[in-house]
Each structure stands twice: as structure tokens, then as C-alpha cells.
Protein backbone atom coordinates (compact mmCIF):
# COMPACT_ATOMS: atom_id res chain seq x y z
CA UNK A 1 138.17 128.06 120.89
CA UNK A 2 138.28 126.34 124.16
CA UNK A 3 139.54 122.43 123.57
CA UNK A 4 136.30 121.47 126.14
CA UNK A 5 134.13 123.42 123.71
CA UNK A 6 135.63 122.08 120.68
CA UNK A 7 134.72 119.16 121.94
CA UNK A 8 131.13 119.46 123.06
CA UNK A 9 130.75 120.82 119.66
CA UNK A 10 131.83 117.77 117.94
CA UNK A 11 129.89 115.38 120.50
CA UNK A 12 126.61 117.29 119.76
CA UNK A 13 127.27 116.58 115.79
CA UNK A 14 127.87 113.05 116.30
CA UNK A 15 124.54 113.22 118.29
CA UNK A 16 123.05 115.29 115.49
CA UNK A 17 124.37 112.83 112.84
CA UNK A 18 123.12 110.28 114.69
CA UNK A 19 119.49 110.91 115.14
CA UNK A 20 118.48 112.70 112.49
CA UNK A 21 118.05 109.65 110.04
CA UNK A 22 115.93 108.63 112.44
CA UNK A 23 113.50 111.29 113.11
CA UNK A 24 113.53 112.05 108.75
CA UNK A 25 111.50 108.73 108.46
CA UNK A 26 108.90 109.14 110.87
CA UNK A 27 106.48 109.93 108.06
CA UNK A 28 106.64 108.73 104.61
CA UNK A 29 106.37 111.24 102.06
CA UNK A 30 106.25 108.25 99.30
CA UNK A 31 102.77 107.38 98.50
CA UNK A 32 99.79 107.59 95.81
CA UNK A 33 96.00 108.54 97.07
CA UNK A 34 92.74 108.31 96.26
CA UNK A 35 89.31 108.40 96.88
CA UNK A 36 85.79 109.71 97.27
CA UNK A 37 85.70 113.67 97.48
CA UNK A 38 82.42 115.80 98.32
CA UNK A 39 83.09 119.47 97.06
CA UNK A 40 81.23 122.38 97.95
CA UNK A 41 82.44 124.29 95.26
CA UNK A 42 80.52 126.54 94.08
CA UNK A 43 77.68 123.46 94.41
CA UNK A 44 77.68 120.49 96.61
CA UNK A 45 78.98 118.25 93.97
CA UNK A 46 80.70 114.60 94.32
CA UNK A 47 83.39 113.39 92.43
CA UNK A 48 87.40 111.37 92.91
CA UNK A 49 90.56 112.65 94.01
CA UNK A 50 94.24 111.42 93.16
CA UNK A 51 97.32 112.71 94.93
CA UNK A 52 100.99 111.35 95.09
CA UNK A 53 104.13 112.87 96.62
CA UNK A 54 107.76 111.46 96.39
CA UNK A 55 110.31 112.36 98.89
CA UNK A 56 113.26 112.53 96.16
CA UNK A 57 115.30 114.83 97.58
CA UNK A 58 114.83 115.01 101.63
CA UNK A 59 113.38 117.17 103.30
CA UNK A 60 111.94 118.26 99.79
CA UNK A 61 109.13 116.30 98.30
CA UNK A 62 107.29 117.33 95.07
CA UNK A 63 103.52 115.95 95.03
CA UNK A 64 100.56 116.37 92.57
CA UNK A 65 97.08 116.51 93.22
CA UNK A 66 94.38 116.16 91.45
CA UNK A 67 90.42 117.04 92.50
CA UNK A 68 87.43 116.56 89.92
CA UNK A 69 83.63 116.99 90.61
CA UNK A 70 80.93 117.40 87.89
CA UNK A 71 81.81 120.93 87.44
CA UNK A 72 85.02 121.95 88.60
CA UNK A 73 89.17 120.12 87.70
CA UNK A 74 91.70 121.09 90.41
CA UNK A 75 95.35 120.87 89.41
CA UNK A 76 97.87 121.21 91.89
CA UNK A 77 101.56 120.65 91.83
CA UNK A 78 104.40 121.38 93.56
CA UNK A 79 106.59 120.63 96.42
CA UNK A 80 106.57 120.62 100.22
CA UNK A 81 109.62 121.18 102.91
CA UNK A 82 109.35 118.77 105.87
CA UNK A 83 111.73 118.31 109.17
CA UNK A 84 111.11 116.29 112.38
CA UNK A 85 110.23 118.14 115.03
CA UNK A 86 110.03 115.20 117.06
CA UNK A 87 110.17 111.40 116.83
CA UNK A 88 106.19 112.14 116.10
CA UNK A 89 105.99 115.12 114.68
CA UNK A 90 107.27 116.57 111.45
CA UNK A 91 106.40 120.59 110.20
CA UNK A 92 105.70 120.74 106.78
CA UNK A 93 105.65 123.73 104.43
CA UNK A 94 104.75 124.34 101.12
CA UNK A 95 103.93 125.59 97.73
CA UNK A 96 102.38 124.99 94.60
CA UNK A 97 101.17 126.13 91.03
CA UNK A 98 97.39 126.19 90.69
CA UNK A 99 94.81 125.39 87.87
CA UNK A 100 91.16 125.34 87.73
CA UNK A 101 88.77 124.37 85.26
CA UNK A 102 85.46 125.59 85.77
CA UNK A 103 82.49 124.73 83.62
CA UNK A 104 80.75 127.84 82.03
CA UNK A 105 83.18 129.90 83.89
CA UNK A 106 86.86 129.59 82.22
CA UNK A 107 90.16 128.43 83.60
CA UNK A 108 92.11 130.14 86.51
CA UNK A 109 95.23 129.23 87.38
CA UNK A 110 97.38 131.02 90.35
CA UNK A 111 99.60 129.74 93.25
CA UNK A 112 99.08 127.65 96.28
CA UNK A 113 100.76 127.83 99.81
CA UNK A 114 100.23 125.13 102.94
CA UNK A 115 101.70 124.57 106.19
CA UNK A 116 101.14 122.54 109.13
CA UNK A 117 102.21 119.79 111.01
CA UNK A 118 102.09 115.59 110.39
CA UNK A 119 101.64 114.16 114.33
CA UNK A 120 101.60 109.94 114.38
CA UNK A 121 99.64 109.75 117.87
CA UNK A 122 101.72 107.20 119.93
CA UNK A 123 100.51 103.85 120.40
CA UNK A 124 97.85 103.71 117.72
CA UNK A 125 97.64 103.30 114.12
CA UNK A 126 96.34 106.47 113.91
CA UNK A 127 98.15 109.68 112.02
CA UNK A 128 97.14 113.31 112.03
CA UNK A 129 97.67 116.17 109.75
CA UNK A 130 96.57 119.49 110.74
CA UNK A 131 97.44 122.44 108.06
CA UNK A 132 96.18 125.65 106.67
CA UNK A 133 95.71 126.43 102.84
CA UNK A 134 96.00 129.36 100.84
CA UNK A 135 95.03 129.66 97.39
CA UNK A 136 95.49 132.52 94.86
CA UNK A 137 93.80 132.65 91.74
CA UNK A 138 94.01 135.09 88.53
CA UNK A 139 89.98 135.00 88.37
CA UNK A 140 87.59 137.25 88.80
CA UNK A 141 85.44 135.19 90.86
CA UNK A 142 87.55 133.36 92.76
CA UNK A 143 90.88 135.47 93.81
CA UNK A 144 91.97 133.72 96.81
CA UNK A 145 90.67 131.35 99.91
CA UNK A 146 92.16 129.92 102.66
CA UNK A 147 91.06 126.66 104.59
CA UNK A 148 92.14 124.91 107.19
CA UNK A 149 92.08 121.27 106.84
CA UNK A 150 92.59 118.03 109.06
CA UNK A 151 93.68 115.08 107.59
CA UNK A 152 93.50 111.42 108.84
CA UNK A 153 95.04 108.50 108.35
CA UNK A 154 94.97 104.46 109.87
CA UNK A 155 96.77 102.06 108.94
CA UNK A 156 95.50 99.20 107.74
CA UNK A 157 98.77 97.18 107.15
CA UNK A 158 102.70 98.91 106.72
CA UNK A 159 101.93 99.98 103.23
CA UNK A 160 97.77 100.67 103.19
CA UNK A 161 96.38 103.08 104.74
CA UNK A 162 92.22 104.17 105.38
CA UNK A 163 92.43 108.14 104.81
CA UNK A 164 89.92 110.58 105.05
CA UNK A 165 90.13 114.71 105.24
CA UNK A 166 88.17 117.54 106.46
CA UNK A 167 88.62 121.01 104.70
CA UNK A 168 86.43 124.38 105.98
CA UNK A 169 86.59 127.66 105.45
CA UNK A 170 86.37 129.19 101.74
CA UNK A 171 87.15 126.00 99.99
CA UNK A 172 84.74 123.34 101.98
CA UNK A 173 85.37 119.91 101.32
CA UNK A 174 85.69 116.05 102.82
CA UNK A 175 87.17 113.03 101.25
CA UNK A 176 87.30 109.33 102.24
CA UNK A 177 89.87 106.95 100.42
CA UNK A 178 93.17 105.13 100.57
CA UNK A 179 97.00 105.50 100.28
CA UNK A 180 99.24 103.23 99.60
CA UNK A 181 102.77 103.81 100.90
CA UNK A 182 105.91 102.94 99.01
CA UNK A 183 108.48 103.63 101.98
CA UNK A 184 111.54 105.03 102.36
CA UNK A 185 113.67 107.43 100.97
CA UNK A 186 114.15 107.13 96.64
């Protein structure tokens, strides 16, 4: 190898080395959620959600979720992949294990998979999360659906957070609430 490339090489690690820590905290994947949902599922029915995520081991973060309305429990865990695209802009992908528990209709449990991007629109408080959701379920009635969702959040102060989300498509659902952000990297 050339000594000039050699050398570009090691410049454009140092570089690399240099600005990744700071494009890996442009979101914080540290934070519990939770809130007001409205579930159209198979009803219109209104009920709470509670999610959390912890970024233990960048770029993977585990997170649970947890949806219930008068009729249906939605257990969700598992773990997401994210990397900066940008200072702005981070790609996330995922997958989880899910469980239902459906009044008069029996458990189903089956796997989850989600991807899409987290964009922090510059100069505002104002954070969007655009994804897609697939779920996969052992049930008779409900073998898969996929969504695509838009999530919202504005900051309220460093650490709070208003947040709201818009789901459509075969799971159709909106929710209003708050997260509070523990920061950084555990």
C-alpha cells in the first residue's frame, strides 16, 4: 500500500473516531413513556400505554411496550439497531416478541419487526419518527398487519417531552402522552 494512501486511510479514521460519538447521541434511546391511547382494535376502545427503551449497549437498545384497552393487552419486547445517518437523523431497525390478550378470543403471541427513521427538525423543539410495523401472530384471526406510524415529540424541557403518535393501516391507533428522558449512554 501506497504511504499517501496509508495515510488518508488513517486520517479518515481519526475523522471517523472523531465524529461518531457525536452523531450516536443525537437521539436518546433512554427514556420511559406514557399516555392516553385510542385503539381501533377490533372496537374503538380507549385505554394507557407504557413504553421504555435503554440504550445499554450502542447502537443496540432493548425496549418494552406495553398497550391496554378494555378488551385487548399488547406485549411487546425486544430490541432496536440505531446509527446516525446524520447529525439529525438516525435509521432505526428492529425486532420484537409479540403477545396479545384478547378478551373472549384467547392469547396470540408471534413476532414483531419495525424500521424507520428518528429526524430532530433543526431549529425547533420538535422530533419526528416516521416507521413501518409488521406484526405476525400465531392466531387465527389475526395472522399479521402492518402499519405505518408517525411519531411526535416536543420538548418541553431537556428531560420532558409532550409525545403523541399516529398509527394506520391494519393496526389503527393514536396516543397522546409524555416521556421522560434519562440521557446518555448507560
Amino acid at each position: 500500500m501506497k504511504k499517501s494512501m496509508r495515510s488518508h486511510l488513517i486520517k479518515a479514521g481519526v475523522m471517523t473516531m472523531l465524529l461518531a460519538p457525536t452523531f450516536a447521541y443525537a437521539h436518546d434511546y433512554n427514556y420511559i413513556e406514557g399516555g392516553y391511547l385510542n385503539w381501533d382494535q377490533p372496537g374503538d376502545d380507549s385505554g394507557y400505554h407504557l413504553k421504555g427503551s435503554v440504550d445499554v449497549l450502542s447502537p443496540i437498545a432493548p425496549f418494552i411496550e406495553y398497550n391496554s384497552v378494555d378488551n385487548v393487552d399488547q406485549l411487546s419486547l425486544g430490541g432496536i439497531f440505531h446509527a446516525p445517518l446524520t447529525p439529525q437523523v438516525d435509521v432505526i431497525l428492529g425486532g420484537s416478541y409479540e403477545h396479545f390478550d384478547v378478551d373472549h378470543g384467547g392469547d396470540a403471541s408471534g413476532y414483531g419487526l419495525r424500521g424507520g427513521l428518528r429526524w430532530s427538525v433543526p431549529n425547533t423543539r420538535l422530533e419526528l419518527d416516521p416507521q413501518v410495523r409488521y406484526v405476525n401472530l400465531d392466531h387465527d384471526h389475526h395472522d399479521d398487519a402492518t402499519s405505518f406510524r408517525l411519531d411526535a415529540l416536543y420538548a418541553l424541557t431537556p428531560a420532558v417531552s409532550l409525545q403523541g403518535a399516529f398509527q394506520s393501516g391494519d393496526d389503527d391507533r393514536y396516543e397522546v402522552g409524555l416521556r421522560y428522558s434519562f440521557g446518555g449512554q448507560i
